[in-house]
N, C-alpha and C. Protein backbone atom coordinates (compact mmCIF):
# COMPACT_ATOMS: atom_id res chain seq x y z
N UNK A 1 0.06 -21.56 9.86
CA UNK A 1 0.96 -20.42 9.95
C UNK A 1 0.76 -19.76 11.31
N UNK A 2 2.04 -19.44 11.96
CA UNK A 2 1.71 -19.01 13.46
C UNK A 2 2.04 -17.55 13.70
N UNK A 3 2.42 -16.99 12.56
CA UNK A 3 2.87 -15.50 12.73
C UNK A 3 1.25 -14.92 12.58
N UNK A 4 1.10 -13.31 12.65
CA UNK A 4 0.00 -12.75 12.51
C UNK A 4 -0.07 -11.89 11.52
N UNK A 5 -0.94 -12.12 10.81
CA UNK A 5 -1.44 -11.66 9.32
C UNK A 5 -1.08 -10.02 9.28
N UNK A 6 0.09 -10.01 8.11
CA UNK A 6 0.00 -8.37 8.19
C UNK A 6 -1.84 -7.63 7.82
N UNK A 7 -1.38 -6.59 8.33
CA UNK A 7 -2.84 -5.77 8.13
C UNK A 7 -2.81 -4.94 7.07
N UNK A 8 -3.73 -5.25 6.01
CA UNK A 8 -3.49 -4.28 4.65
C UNK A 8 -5.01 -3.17 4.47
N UNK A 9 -4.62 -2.34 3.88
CA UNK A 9 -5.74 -1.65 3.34
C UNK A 9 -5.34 -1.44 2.26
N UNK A 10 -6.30 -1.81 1.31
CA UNK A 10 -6.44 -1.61 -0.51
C UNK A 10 -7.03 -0.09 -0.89
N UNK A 11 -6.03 0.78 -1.42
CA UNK A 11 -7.00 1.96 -2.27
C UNK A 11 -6.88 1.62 -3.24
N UNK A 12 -7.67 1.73 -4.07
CA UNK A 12 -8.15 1.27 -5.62
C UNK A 12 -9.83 1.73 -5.75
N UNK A 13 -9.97 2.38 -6.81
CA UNK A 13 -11.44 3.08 -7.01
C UNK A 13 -12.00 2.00 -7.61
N UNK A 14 -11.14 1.05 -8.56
CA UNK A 14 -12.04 -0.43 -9.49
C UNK A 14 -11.96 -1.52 -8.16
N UNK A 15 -13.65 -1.25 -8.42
CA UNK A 15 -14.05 -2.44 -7.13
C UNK A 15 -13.38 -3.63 -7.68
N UNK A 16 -13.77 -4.19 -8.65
CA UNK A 16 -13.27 -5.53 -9.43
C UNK A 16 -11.99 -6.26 -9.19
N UNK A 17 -11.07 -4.97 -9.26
CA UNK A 17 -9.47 -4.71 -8.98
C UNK A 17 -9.44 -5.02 -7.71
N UNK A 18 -10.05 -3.95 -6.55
CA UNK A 18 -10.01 -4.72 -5.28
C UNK A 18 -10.12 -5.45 -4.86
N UNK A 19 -11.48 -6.13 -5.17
CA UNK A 19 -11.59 -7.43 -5.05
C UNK A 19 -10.88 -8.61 -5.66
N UNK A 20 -10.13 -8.37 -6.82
CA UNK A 20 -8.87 -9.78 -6.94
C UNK A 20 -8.14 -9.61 -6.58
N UNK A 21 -7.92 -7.90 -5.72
CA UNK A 21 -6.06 -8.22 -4.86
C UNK A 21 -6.65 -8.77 -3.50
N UNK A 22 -7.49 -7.91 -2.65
CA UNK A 22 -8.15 -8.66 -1.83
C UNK A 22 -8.35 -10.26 -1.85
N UNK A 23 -8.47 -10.68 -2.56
CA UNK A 23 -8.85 -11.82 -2.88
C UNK A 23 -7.08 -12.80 -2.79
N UNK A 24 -6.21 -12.35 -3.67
CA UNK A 24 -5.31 -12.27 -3.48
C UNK A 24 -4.14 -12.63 -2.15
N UNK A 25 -4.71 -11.73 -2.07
CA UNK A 25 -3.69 -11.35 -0.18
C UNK A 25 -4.44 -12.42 0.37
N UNK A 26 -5.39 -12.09 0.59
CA UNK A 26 -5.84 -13.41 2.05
C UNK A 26 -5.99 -14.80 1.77
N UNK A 27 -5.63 -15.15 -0.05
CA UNK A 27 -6.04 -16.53 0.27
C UNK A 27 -4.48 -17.08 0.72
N UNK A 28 -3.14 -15.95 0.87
CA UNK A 28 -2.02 -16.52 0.78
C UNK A 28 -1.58 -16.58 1.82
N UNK A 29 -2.42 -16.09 2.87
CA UNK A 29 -2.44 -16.46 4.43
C UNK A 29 -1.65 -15.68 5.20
N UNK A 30 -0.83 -14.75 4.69
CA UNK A 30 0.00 -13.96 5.18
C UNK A 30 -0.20 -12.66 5.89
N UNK A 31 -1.93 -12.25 4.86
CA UNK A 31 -2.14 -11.07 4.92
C UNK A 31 -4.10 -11.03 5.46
N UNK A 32 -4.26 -9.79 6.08
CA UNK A 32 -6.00 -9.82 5.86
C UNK A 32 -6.02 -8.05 5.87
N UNK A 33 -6.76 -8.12 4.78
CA UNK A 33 -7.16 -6.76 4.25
C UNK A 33 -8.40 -6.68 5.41
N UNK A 34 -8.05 -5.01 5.65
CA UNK A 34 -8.78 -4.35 6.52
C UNK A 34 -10.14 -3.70 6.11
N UNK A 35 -9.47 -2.95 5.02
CA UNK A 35 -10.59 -2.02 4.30
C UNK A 35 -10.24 -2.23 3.06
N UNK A 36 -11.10 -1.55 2.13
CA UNK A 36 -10.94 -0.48 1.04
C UNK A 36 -11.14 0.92 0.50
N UNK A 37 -10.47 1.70 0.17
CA UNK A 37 -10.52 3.07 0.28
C UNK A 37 -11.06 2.90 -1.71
N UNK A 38 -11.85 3.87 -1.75
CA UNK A 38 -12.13 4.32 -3.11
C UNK A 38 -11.65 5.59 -4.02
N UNK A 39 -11.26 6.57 -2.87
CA UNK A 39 -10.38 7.73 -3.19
C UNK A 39 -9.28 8.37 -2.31
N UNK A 40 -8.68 8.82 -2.25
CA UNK A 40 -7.24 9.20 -1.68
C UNK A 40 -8.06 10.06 -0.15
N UNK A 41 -8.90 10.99 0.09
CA UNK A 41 -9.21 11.42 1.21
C UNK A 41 -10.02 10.04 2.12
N UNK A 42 -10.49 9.13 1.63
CA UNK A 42 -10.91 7.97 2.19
C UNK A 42 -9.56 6.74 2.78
N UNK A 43 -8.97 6.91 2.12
CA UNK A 43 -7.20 6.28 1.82
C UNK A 43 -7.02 6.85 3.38
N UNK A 44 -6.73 8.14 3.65
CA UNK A 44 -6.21 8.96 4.98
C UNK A 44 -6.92 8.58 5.97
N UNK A 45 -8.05 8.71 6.12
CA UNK A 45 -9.29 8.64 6.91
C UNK A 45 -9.11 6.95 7.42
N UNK A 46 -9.03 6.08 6.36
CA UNK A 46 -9.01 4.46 6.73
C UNK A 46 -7.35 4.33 7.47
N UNK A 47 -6.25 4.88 6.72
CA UNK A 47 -5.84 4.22 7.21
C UNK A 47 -5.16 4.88 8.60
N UNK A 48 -5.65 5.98 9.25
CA UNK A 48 -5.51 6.06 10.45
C UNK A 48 -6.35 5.65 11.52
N UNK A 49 -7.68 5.14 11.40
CA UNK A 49 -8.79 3.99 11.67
C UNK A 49 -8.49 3.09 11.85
N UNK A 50 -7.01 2.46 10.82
CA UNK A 50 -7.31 1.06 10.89
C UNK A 50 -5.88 0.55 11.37
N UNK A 51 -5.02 1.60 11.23
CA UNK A 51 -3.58 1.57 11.30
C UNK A 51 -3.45 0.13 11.02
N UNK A 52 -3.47 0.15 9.08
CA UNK A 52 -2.69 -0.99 8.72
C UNK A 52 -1.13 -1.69 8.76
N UNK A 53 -0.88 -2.63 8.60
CA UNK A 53 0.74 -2.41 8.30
C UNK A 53 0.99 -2.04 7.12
N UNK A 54 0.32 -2.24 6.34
CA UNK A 54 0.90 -1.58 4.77
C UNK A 54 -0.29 -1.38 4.16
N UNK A 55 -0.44 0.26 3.58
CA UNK A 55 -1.18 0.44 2.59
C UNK A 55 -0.87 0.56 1.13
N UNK A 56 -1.83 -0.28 0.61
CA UNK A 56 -1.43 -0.52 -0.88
C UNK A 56 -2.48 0.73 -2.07
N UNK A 57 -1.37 1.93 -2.25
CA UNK A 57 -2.11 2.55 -2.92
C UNK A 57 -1.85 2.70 -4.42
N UNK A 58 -3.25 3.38 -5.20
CA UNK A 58 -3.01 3.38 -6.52
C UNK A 58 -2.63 5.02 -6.57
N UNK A 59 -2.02 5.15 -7.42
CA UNK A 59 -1.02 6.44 -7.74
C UNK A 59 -2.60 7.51 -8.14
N UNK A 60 -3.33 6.74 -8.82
CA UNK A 60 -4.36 7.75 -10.08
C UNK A 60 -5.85 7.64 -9.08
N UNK A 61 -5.77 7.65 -8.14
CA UNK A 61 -6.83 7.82 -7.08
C UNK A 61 -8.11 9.06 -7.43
N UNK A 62 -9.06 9.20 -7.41
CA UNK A 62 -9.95 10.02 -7.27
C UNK A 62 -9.52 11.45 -6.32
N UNK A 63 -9.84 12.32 -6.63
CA UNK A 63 -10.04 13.47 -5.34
C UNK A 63 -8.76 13.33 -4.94
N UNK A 64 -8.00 13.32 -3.77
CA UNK A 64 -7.00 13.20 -3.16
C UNK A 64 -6.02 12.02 -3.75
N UNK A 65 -5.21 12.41 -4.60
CA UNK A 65 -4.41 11.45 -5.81
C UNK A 65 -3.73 10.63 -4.45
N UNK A 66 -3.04 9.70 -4.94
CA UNK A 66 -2.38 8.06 -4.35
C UNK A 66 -1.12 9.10 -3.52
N UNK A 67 -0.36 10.16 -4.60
CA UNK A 67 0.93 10.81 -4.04
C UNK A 67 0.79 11.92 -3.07
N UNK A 68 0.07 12.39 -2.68
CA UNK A 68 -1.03 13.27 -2.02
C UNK A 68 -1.51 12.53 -0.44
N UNK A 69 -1.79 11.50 -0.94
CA UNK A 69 -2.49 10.64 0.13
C UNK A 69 -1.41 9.85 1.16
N UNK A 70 -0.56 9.63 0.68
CA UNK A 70 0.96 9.40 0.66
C UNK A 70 1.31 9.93 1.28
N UNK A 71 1.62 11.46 1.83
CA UNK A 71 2.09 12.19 1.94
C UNK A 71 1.58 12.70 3.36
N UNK A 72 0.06 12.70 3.19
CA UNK A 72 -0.29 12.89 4.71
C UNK A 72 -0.46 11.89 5.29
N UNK A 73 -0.79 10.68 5.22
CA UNK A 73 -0.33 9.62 5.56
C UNK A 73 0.88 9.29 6.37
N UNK A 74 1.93 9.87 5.46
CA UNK A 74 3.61 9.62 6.36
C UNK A 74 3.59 10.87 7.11
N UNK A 75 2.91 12.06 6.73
CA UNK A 75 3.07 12.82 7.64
C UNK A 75 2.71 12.13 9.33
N UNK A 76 1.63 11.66 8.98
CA UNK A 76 0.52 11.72 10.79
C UNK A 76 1.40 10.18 10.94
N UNK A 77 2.14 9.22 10.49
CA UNK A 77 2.70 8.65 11.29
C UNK A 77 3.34 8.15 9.73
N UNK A 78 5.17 8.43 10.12
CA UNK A 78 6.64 8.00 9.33
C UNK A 78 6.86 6.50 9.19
N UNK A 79 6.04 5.78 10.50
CA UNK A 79 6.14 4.39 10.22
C UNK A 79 5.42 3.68 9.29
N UNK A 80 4.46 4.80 8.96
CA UNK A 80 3.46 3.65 7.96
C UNK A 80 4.25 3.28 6.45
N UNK A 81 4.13 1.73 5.96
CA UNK A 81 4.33 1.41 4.91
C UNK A 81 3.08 2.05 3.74
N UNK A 82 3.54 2.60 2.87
CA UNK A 82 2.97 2.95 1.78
C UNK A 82 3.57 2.02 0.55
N UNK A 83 2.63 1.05 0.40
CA UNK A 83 3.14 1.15 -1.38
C UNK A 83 2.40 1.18 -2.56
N UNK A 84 2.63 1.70 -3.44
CA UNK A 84 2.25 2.77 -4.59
C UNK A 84 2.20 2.12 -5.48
N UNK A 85 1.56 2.25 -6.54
CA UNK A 85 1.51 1.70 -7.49
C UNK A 85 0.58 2.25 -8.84
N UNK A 86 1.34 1.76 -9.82
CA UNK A 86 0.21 2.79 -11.23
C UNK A 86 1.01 2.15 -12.19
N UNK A 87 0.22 1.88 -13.14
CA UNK A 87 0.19 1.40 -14.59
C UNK A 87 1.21 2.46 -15.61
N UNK A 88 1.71 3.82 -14.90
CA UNK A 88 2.79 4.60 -15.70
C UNK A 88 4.06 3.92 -15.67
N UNK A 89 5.12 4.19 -17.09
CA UNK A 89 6.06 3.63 -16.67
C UNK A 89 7.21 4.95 -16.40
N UNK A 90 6.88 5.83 -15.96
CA UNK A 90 7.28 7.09 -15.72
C UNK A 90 8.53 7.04 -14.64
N UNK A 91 9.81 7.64 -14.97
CA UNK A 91 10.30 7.25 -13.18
C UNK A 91 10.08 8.62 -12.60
N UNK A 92 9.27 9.60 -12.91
CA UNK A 92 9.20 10.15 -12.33
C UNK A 92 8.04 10.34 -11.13
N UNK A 93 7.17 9.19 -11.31
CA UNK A 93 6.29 8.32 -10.55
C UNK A 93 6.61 8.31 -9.25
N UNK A 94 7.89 7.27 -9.89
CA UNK A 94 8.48 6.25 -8.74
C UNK A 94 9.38 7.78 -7.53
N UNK A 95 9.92 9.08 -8.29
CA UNK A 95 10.81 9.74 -7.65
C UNK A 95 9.20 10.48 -6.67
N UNK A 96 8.03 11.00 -6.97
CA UNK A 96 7.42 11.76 -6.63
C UNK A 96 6.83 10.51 -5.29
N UNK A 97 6.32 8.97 -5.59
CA UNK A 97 6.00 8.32 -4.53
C UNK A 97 7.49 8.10 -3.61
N UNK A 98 8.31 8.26 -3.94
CA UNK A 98 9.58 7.92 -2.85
C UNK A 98 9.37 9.71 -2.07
N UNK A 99 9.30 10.49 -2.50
CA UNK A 99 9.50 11.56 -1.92
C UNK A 99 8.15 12.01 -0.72
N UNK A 100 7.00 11.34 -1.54
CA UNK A 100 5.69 11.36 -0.47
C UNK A 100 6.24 10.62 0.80
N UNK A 101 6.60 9.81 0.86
CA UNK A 101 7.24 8.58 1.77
C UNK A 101 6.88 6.78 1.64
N UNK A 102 6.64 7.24 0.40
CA UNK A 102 6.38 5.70 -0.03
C UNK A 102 7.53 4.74 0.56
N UNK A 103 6.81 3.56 1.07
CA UNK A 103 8.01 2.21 1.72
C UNK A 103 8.49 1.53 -0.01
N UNK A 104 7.31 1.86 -0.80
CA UNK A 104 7.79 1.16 -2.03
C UNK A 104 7.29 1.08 -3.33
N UNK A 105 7.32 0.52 -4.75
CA UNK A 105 6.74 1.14 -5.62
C UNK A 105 6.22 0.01 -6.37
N UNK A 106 5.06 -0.64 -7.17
CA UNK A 106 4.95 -0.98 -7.97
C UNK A 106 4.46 -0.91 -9.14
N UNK A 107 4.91 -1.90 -10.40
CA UNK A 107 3.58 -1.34 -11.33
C UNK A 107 2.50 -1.98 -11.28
N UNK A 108 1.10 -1.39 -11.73
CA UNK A 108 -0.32 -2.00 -11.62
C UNK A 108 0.09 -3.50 -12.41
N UNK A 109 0.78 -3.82 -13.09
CA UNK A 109 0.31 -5.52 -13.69
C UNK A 109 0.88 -6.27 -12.97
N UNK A 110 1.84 -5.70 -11.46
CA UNK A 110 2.11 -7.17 -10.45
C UNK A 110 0.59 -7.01 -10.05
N UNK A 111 -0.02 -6.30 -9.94
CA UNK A 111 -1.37 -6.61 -8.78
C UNK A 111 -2.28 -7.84 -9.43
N UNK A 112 -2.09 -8.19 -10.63
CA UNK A 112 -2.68 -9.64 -10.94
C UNK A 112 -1.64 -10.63 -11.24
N UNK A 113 -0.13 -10.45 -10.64
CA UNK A 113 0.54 -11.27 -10.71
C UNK A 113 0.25 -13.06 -9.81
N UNK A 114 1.02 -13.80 -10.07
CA UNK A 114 1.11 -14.52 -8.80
C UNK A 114 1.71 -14.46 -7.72
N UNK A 115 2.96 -13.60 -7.81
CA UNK A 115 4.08 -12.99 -7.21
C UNK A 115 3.83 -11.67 -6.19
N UNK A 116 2.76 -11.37 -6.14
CA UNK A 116 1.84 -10.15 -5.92
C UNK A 116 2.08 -10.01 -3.91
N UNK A 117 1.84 -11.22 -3.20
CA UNK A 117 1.90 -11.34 -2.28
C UNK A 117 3.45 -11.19 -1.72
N UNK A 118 4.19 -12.00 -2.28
CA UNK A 118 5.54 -12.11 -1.70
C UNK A 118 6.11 -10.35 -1.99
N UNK A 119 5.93 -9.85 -3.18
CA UNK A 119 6.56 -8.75 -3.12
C UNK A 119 6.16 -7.46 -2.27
N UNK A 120 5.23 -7.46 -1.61
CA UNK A 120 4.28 -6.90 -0.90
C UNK A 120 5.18 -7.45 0.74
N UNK A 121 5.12 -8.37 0.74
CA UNK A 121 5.93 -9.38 1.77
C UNK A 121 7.13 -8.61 1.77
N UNK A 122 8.06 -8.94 0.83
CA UNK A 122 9.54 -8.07 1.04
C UNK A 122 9.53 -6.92 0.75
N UNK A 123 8.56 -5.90 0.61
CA UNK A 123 8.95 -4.80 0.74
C UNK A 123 8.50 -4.19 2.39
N UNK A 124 7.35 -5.18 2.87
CA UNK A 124 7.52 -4.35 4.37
C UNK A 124 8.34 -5.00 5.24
N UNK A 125 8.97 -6.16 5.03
CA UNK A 125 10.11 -6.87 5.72
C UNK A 125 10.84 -5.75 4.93
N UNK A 126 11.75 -5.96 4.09
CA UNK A 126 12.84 -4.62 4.15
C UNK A 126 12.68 -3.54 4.69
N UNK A 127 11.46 -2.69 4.13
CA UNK A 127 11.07 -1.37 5.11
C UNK A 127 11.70 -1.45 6.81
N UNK A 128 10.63 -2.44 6.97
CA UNK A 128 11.05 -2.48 8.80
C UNK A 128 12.47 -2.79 9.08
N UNK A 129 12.92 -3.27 8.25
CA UNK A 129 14.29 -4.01 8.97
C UNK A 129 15.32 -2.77 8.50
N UNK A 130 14.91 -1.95 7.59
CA UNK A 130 15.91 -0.32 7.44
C UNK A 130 15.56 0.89 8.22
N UNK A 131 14.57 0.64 8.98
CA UNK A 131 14.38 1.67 10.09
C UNK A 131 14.58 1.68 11.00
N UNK A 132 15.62 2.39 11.58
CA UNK A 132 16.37 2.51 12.52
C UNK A 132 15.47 2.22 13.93
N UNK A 133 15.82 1.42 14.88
CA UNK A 133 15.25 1.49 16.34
C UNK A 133 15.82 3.18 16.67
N UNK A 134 14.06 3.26 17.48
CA UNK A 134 14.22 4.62 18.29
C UNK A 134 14.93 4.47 19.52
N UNK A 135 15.94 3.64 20.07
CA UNK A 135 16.22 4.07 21.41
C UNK A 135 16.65 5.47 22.07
């Protein structure tokens, strides 16, 4: 593969969890996880450190919740992909992570999907390709 591995950072407090999306992402060659954040003020902190291309957060985060984290996140830079994710099937989830500035939403049981990578894949290919060039 000759393109270059998007750059991910995982928040998720279940190491276990991290470690099979981690696990996940990089064996599919597309992607290499940067970090892992364990709570939402660690989430902020990494991913302006690491300026991933997409951070993959959990909604139910420790201390500084996933929508929260989200939020200052898109604040300190609009380009970052956020996507969200939680085991609720609430849409009011999905309205509160779109309004943080989430790039996108999932529920927690794609993260042990097989499908897990590609959708991760088209949501920051769409993201980028709906944001307008700054000229």
């Amino acid at each position: 593969m000759t393109e270059t591995p998007l750059r991910i950072l995982i928040c998720e407090d279940d190491e276990g969890l991290a470690a099979l999306v981690a696990e996940t992402l990089e064996s599919d060659g597309r992607f290499l996880v940067v970090a892992n954040a364990r709570d939402g003020d660690e989430a902020v902190r990494l991913a302006e450190e690491h300026a991933p291309d997409v951070v993959l957060m959990d909604i139910g985060l420790p201390g500084l919740d996933g929508i929260d984290a989200t939020r200052v996140i898109h604040a300190r830079d609009s380009g970052q992909h956020v996507v969200i994710y939680t085991g609720s099937d609430e849409y009011g989830d999905v309205a509160r992570a779109e309004e943080a500035g989430a790039a996108g939403f999932l529920h927690k049981t794609a993260l042990t999907s097989p499908d897990l990578a590609d959708a991760i894949y088209v949501v920051h290919t769409n993201y980028v390709a709906s944001v307008p060039d700054p000229e």
